[in-house]
Protein backbone atom coordinates (compact mmCIF):
# COMPACT_ATOMS: atom_id res chain seq x y z
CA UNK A 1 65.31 132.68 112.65
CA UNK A 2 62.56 133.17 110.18
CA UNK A 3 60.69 130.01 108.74
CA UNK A 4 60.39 129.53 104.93
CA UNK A 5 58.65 127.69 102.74
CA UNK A 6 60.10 123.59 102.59
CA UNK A 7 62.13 122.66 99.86
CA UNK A 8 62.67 118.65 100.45
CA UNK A 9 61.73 116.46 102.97
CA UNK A 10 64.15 113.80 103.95
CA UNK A 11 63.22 109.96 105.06
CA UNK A 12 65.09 108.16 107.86
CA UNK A 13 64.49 104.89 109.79
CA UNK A 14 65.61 104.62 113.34
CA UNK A 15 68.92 105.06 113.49
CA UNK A 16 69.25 107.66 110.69
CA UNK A 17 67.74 109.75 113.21
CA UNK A 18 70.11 108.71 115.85
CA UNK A 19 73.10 110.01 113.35
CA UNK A 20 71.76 112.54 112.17
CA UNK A 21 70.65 113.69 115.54
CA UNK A 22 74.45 112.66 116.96
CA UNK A 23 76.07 114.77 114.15
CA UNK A 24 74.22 117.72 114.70
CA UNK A 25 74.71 118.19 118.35
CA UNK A 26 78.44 117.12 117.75
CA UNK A 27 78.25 120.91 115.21
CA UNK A 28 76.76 123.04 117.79
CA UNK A 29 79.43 121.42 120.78
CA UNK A 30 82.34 122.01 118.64
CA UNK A 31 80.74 125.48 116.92
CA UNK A 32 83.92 127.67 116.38
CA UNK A 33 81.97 131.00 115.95
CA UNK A 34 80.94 132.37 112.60
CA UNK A 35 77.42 133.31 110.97
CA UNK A 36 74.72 133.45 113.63
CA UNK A 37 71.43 132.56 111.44
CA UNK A 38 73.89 128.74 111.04
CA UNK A 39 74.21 128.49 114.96
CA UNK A 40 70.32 129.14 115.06
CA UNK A 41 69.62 126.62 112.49
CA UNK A 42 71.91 123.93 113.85
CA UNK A 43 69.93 124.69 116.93
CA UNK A 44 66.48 124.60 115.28
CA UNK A 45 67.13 121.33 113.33
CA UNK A 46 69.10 119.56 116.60
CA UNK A 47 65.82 120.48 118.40
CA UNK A 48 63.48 119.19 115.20
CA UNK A 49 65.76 116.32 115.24
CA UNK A 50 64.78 115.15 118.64
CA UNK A 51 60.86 115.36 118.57
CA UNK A 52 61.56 112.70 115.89
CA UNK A 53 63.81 110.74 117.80
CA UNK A 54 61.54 110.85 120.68
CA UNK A 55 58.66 109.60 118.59
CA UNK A 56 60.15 107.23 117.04
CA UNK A 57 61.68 105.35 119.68
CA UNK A 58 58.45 105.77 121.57
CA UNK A 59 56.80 104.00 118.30
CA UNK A 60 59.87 101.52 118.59
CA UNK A 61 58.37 101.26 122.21
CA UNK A 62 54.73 100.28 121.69
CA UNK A 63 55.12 97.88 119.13
């Protein structure tokens, strides 16, 4: 998959991640078939997804 530029950036508290995190795994479980370059970017944002989760709830953590 080839990186480009950033359009947006998106804000989410705690559990925003958690959703949006849940959601995204849920696509590439149930992933039917179809173009490729979506599969690899369901993959690459799932993965994105959980570095933030991870720091986040390890920020949840130390406070």
């Amino acid at each position: 998959m080839s990186v480009s530029k950033p359009v947006a950036s998106i804000e989410f508290d705690h559990n925003g991640l958690r959703l949006a995190y849940k959601t995204t795994s849920d696509a590439l479980d149930r992933w039917g078939g179809g173009d490729p370059v979506e599969q690899e970017f369901l993959m690459h944002m799932k993965d994105q997804l959980f570095r933030c989760l991870m720091e986040s709830t390890l920020s949840i953590d130390a406070a």
